[in-house]
N, C-alpha and C. Protein backbone atom coordinates (compact mmCIF):
# COMPACT_ATOMS: atom_id res chain seq x y z
N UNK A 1 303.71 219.53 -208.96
CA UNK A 1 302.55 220.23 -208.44
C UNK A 1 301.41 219.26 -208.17
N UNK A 2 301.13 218.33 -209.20
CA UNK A 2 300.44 217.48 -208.68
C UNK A 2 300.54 216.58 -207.61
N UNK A 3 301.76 216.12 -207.31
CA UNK A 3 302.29 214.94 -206.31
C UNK A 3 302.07 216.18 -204.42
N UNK A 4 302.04 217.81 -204.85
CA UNK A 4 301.84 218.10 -203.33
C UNK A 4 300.54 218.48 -203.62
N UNK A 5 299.77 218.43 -204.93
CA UNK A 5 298.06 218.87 -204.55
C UNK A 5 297.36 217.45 -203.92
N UNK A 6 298.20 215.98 -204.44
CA UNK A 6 297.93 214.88 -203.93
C UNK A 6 298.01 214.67 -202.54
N UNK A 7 299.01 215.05 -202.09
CA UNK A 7 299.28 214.23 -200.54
C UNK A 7 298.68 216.09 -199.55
N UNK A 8 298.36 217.40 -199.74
CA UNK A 8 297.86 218.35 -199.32
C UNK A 8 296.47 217.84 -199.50
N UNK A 9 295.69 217.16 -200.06
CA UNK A 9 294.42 216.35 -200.43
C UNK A 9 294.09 215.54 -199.19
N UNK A 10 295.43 214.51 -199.42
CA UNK A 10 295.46 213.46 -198.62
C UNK A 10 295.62 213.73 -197.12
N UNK A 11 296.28 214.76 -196.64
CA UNK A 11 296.62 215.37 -195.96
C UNK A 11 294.72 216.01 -194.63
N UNK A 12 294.45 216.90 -195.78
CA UNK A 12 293.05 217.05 -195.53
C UNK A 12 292.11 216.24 -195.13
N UNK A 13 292.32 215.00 -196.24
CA UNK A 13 291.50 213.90 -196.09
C UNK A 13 291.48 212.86 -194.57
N UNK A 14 292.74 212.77 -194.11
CA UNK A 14 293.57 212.24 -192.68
C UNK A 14 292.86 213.39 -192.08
N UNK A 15 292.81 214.53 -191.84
CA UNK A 15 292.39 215.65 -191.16
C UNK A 15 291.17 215.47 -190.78
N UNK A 16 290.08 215.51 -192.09
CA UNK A 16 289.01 215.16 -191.56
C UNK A 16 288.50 213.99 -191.18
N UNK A 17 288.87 212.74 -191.71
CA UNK A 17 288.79 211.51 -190.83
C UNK A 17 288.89 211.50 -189.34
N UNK A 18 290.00 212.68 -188.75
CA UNK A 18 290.36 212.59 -187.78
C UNK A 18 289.40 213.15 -186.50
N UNK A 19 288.67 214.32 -187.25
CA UNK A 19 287.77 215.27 -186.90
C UNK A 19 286.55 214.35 -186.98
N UNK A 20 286.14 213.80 -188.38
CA UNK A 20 284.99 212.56 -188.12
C UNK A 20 285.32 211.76 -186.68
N UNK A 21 286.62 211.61 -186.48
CA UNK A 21 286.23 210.23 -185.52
C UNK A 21 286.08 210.90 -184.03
N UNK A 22 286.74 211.86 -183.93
CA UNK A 22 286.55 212.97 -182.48
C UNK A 22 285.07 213.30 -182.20
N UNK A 23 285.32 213.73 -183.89
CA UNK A 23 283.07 213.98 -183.61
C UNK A 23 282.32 212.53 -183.49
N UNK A 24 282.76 211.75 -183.52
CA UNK A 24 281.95 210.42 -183.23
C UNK A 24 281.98 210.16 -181.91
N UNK A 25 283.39 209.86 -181.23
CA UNK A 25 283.50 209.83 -179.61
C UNK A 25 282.97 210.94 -179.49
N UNK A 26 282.68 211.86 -179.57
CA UNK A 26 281.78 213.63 -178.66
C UNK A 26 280.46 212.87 -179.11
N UNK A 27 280.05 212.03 -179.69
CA UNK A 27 278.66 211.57 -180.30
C UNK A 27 278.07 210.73 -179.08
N UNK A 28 278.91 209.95 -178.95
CA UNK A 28 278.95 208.71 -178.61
C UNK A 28 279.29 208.89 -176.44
N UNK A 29 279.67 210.26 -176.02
CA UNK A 29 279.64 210.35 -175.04
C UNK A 29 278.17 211.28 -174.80
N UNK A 30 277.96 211.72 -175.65
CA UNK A 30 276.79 212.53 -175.44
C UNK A 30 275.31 212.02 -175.56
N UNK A 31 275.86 210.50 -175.88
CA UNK A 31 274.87 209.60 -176.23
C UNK A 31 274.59 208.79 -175.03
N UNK A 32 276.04 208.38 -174.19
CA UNK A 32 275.82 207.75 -172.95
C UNK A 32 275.38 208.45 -172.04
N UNK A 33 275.40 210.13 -172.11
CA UNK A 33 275.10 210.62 -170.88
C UNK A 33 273.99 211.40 -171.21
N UNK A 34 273.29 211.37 -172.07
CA UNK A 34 271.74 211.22 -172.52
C UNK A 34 270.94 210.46 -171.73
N UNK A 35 271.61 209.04 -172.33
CA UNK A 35 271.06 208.08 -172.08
C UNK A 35 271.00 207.58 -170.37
N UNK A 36 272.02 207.84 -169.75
CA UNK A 36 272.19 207.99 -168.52
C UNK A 36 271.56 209.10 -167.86
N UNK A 37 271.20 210.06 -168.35
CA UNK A 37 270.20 211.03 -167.45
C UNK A 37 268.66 210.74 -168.06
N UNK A 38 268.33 210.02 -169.10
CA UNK A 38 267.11 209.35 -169.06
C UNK A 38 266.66 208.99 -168.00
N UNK A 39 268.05 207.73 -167.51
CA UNK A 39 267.71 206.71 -166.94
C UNK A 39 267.21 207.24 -165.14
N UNK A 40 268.33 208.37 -164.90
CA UNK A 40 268.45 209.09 -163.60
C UNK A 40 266.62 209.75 -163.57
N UNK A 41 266.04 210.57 -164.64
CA UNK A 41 264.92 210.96 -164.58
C UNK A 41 264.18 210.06 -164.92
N UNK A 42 263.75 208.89 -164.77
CA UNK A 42 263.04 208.21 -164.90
C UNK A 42 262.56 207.07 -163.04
N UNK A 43 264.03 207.60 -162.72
CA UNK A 43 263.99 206.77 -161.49
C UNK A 43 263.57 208.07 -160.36
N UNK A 44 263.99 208.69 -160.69
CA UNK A 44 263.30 209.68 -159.79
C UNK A 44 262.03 210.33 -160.02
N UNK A 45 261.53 210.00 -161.14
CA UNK A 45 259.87 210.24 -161.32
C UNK A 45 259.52 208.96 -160.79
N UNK A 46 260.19 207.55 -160.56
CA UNK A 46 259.17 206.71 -159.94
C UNK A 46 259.20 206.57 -158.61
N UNK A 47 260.54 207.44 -158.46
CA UNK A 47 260.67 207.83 -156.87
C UNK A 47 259.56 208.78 -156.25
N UNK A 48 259.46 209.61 -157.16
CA UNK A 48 258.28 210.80 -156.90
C UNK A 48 257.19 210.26 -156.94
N UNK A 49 256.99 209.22 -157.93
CA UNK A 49 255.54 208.75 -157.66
C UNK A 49 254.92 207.67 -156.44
N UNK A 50 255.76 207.03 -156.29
CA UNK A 50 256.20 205.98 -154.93
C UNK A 50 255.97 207.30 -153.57
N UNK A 51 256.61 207.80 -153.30
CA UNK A 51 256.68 209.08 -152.52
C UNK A 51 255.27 209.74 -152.35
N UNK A 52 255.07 209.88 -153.81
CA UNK A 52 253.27 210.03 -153.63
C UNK A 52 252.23 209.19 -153.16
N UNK A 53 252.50 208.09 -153.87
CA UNK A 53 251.22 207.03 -153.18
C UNK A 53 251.55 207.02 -151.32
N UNK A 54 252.87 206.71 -151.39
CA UNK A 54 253.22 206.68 -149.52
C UNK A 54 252.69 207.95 -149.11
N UNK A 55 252.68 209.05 -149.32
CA UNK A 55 252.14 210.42 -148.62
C UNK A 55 250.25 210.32 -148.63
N UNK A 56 249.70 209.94 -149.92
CA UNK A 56 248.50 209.99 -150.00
C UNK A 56 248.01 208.79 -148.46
N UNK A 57 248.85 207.94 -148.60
CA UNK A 57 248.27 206.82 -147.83
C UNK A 57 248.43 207.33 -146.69
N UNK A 58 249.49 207.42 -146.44
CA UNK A 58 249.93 208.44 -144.91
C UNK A 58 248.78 209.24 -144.66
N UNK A 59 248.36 210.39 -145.76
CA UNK A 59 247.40 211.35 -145.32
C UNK A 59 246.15 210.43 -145.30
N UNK A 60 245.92 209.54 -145.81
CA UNK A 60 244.31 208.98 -145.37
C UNK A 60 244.55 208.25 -144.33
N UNK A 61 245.41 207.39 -143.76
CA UNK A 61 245.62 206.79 -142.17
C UNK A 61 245.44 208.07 -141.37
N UNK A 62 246.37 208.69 -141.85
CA UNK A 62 246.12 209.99 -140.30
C UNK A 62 244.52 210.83 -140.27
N UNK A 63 244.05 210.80 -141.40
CA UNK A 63 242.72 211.32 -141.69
C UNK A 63 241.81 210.23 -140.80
N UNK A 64 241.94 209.16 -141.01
CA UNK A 64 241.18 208.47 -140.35
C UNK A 64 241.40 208.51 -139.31
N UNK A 65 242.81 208.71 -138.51
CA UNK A 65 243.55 208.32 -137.13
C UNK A 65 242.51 209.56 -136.66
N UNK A 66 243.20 210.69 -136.84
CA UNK A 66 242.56 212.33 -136.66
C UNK A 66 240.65 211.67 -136.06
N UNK A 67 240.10 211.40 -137.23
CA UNK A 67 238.47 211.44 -137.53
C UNK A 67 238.33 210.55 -135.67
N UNK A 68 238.92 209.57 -135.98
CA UNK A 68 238.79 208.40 -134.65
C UNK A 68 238.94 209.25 -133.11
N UNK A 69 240.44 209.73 -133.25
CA UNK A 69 240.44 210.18 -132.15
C UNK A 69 239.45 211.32 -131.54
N UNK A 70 238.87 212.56 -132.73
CA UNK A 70 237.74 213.69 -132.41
C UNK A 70 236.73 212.39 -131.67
N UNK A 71 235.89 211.39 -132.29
CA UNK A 71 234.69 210.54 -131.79
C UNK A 71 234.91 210.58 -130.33
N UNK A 72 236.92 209.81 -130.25
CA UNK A 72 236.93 209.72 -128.72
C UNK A 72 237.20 210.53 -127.57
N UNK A 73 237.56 211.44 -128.17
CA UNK A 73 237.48 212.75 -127.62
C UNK A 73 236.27 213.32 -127.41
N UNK A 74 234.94 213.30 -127.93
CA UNK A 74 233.52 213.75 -128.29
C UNK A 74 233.03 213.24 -126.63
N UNK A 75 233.29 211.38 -126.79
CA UNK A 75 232.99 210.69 -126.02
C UNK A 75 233.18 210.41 -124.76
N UNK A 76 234.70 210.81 -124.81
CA UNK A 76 235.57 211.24 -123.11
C UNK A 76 235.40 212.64 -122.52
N UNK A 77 234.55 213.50 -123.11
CA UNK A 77 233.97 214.92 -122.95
C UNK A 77 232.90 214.83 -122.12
N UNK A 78 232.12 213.68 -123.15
CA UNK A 78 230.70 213.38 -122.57
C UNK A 78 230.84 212.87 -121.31
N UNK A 79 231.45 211.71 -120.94
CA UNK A 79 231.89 210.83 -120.06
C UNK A 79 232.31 211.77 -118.28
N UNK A 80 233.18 212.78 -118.65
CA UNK A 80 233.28 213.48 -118.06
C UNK A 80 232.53 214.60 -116.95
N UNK A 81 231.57 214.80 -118.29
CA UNK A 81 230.36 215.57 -117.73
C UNK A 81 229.57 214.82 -117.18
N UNK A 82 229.28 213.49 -117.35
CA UNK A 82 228.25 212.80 -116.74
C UNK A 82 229.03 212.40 -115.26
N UNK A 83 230.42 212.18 -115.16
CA UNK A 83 230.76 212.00 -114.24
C UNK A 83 230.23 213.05 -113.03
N UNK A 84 230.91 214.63 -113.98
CA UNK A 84 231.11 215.76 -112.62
C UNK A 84 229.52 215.87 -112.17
N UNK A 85 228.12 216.20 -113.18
CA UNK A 85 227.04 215.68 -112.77
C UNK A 85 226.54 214.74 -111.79
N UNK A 86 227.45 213.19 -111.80
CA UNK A 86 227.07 212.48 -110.73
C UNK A 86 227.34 212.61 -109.76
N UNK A 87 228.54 213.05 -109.42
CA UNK A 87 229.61 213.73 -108.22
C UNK A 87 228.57 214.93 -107.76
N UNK A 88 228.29 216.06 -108.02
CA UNK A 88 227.47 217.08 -107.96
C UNK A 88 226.08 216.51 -107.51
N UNK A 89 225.83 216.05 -108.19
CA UNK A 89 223.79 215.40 -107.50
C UNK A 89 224.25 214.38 -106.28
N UNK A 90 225.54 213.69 -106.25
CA UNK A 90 225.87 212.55 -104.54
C UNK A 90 225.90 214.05 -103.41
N UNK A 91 226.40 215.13 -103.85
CA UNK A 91 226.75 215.78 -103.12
C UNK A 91 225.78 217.09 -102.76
N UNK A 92 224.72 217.32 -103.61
CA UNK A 92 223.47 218.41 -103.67
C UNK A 92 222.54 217.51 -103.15
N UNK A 93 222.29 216.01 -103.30
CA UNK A 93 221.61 214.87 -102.72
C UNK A 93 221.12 215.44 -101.05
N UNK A 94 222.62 215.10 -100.22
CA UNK A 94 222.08 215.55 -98.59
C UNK A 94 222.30 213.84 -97.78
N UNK A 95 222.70 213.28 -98.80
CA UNK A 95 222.32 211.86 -98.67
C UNK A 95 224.18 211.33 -97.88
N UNK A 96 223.43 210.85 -97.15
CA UNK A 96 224.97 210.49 -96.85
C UNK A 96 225.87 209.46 -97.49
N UNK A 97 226.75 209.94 -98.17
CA UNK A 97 227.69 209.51 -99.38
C UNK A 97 228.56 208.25 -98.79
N UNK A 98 228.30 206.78 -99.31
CA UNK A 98 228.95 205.76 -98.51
C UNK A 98 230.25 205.82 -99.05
N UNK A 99 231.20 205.42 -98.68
CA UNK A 99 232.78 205.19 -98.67
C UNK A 99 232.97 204.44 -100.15
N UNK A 100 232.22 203.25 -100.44
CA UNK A 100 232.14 202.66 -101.48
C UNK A 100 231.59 204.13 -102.79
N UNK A 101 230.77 204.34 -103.01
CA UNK A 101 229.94 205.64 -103.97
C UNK A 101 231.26 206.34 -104.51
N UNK A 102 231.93 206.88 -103.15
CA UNK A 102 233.15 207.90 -103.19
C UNK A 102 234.44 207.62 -104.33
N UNK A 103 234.69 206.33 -103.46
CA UNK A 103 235.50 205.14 -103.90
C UNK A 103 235.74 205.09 -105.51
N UNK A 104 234.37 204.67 -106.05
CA UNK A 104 233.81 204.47 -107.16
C UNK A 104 233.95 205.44 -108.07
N UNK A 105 233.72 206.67 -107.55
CA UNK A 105 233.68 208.04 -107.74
C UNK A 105 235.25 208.43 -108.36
N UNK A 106 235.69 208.40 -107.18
CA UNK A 106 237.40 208.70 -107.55
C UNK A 106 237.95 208.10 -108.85
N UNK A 107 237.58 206.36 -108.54
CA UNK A 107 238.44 205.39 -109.46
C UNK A 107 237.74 205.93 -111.06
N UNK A 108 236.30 206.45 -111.30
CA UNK A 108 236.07 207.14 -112.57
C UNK A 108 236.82 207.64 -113.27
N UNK A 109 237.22 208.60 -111.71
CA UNK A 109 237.45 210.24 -112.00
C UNK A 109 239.41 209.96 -112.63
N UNK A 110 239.98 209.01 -111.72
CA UNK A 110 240.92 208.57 -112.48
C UNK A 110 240.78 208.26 -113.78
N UNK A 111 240.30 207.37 -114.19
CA UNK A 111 240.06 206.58 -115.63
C UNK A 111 240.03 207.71 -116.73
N UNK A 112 239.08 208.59 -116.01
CA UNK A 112 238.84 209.01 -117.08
C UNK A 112 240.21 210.06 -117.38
N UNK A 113 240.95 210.56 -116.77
CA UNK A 113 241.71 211.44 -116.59
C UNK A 113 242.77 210.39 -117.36
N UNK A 114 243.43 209.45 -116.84
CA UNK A 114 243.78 208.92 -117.60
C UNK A 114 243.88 208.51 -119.46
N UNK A 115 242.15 208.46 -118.98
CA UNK A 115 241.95 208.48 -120.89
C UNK A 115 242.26 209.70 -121.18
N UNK A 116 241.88 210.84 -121.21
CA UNK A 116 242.19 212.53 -121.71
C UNK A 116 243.55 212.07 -122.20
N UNK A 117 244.88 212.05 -120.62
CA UNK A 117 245.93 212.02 -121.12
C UNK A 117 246.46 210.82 -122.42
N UNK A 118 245.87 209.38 -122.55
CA UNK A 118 245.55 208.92 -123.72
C UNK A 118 245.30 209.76 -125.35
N UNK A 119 244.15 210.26 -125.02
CA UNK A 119 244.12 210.54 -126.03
C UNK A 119 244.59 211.92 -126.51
N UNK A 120 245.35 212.77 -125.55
CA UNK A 120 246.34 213.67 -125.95
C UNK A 120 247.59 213.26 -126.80
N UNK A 121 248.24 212.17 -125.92
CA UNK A 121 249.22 211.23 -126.89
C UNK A 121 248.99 210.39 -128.16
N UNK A 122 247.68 210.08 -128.42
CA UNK A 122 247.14 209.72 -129.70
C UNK A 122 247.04 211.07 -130.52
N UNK A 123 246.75 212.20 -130.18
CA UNK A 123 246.51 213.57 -130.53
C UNK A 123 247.61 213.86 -131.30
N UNK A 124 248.53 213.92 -130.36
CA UNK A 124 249.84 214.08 -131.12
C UNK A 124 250.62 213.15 -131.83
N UNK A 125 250.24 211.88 -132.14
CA UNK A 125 250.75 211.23 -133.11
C UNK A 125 250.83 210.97 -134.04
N UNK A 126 249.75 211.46 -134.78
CA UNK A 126 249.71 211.99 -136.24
C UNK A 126 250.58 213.08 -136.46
N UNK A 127 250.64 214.36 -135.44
CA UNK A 127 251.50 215.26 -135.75
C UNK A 127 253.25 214.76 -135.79
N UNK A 128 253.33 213.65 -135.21
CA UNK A 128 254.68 212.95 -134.96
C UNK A 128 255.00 212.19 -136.63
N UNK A 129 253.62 211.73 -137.01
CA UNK A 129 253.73 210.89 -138.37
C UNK A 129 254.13 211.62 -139.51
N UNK A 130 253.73 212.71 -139.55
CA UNK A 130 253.20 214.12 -140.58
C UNK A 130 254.61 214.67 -140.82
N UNK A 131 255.45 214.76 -139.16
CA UNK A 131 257.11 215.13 -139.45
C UNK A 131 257.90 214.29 -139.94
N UNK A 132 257.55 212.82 -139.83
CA UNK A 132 258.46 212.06 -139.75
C UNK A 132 258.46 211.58 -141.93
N UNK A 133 257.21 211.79 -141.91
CA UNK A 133 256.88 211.48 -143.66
C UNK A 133 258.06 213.14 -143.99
N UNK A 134 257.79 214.30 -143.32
CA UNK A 134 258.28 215.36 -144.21
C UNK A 134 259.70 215.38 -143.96
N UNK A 135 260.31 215.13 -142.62
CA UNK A 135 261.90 214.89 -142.75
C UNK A 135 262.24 213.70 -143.84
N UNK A 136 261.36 212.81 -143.85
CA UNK A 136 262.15 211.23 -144.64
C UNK A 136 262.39 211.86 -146.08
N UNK A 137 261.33 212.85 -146.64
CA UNK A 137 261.49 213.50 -148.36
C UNK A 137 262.59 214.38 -148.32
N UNK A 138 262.87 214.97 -147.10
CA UNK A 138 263.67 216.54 -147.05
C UNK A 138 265.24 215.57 -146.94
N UNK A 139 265.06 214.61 -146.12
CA UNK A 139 266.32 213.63 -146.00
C UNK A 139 266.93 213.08 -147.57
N UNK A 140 265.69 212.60 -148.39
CA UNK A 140 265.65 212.12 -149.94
C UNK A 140 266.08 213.29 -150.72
N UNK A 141 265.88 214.17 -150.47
CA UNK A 141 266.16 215.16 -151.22
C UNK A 141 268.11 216.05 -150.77
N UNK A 142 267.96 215.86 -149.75
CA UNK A 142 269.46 216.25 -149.12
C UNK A 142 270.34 215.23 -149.73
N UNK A 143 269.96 213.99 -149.76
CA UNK A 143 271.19 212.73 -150.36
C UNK A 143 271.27 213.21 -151.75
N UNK A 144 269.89 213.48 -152.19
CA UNK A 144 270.26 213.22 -153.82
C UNK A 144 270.69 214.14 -154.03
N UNK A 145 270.69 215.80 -153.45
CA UNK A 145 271.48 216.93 -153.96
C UNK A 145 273.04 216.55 -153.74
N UNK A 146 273.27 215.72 -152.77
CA UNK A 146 274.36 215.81 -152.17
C UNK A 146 275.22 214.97 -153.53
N UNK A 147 274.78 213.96 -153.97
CA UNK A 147 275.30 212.70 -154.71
C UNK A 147 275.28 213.78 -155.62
N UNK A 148 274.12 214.90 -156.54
CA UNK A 148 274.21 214.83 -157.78
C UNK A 148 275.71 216.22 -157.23
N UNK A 149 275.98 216.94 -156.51
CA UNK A 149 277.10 217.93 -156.24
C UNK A 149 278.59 217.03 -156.33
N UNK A 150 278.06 215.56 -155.89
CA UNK A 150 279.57 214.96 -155.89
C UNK A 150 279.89 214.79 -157.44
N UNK A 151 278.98 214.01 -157.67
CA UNK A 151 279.12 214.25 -159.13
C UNK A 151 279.67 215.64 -160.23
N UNK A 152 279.14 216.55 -159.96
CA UNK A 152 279.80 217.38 -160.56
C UNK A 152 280.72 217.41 -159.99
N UNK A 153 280.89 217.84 -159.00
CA UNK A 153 282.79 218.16 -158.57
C UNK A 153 283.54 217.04 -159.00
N UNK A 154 283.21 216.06 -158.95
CA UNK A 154 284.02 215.23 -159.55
C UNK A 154 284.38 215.18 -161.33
N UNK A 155 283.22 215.54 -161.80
CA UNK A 155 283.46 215.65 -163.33
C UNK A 155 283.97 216.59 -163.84
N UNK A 156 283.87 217.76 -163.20
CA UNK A 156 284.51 219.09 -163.23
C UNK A 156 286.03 218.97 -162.57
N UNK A 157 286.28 218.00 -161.87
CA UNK A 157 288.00 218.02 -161.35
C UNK A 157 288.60 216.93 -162.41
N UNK A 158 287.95 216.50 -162.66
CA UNK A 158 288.18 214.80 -163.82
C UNK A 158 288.24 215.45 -164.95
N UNK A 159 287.92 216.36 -165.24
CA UNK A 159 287.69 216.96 -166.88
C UNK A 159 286.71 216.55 -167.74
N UNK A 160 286.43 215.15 -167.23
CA UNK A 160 285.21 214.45 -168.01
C UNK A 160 284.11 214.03 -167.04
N UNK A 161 282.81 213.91 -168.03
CA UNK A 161 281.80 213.21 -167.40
C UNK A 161 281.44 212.18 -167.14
N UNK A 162 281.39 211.40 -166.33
CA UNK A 162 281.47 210.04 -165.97
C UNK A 162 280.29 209.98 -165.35
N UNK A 163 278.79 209.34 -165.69
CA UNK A 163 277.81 209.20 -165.28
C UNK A 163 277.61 209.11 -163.68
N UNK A 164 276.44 210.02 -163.73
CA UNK A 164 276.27 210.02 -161.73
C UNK A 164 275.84 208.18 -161.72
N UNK A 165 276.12 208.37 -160.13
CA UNK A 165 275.28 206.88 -160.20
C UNK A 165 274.07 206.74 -159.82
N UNK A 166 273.54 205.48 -160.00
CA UNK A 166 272.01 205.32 -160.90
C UNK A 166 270.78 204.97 -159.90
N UNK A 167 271.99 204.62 -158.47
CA UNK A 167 270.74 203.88 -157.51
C UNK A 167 271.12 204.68 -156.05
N UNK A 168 270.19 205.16 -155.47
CA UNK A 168 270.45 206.12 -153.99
C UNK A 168 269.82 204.69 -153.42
N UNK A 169 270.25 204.22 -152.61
CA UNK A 169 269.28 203.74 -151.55
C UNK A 169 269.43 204.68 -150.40
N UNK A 170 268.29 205.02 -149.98
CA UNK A 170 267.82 205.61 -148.25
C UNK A 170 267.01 204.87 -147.65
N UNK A 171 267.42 204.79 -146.31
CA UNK A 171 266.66 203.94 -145.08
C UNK A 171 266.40 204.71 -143.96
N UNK A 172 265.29 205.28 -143.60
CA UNK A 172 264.96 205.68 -142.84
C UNK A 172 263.41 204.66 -142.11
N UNK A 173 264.13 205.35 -140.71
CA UNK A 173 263.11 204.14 -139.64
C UNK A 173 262.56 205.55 -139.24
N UNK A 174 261.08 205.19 -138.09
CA UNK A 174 260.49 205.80 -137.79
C UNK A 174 260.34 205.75 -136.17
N UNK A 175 259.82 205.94 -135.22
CA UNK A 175 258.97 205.50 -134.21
C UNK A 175 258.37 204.45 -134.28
N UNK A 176 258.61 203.46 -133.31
CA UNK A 176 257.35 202.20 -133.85
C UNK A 176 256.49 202.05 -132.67
């Protein structure tokens, strides 16, 4: 009786050793993939914060771009009116309008028309900047859902978890 309360002991004892060491590897994976989604939220808060300073800066260039273009817009308004004014008094004048005056007249009246369409295309280039900052995050955000979905399907077909990986690079160009 003693020799099977010994090795039913011993028996137990192998048992739970065995269970200690299972619970150590379950320790010890739950430790890497802790430690590995530290690492994942840590890079994507400095992604988020990077993302931030680039948007803040973005929004104060275009704030300024915006502020610049209203002045020249203010100014090509003015410009305008002083033109159709001069055109209007050559022509309420009575005065007979020389070929050169006319001339002069026109090539304004171009310029300035010209500038308008200028600064319509400056107009809209902030609105061009504004999409191109919000596709590049919506793009950052499509990869990384995409990577962290491979990841699961993969750990979920694998049976085990095998750390996502740690570095996305994205490259996105713009208009230059």
């Amino acid at each position: 009786a003693v020799v099977s309360t010994q090795s039913t002991g011993e028996r137990q004892l192998e048992e739970n050793a065995k269970k200690a060491q299972v619970a150590e590897e379950e320790k010890k994976k739950l430790q890497r993939t802790a430690t590995q989604a530290q690492l994942n939220l840590e890079e994507v808060a400095a992604s988020r914060e990077q993302t931030q300073k680039e948007l803040e800066l973005t929004s104060t260039t275009l704030e300024m771009e915006k502020r610049e273009r209203q002045k020249l817009e203010k100014r090509l308004r003015l410009a305008e009116d002083s033109l159709k004014r001069l055109d209007g008094a050559l022509r309420d004048s009575g005065l007979k309008v020389s070929l050169e005056i006319e001339a002069d007249v026109t090539t304004l009246k171009s310029f300035f028309e010209d500038a308008a369409a200028e600064a319509e295309i400056q107009a809209k280039k902030h609105l061009l900047m504004e999409e191109a900052v919000r596709a590049k995050k919506n793009y950052e955000r499509a990869v990384y859902r995409k990577n962290e979905d491979m990841f699961q399907a993969r750990a979920s077909a694998n049976g085990n978890a095998s750390p996502p990986p740690t570095e996305i690079v994205v490259a996105v160009t713009g208009p230059e």
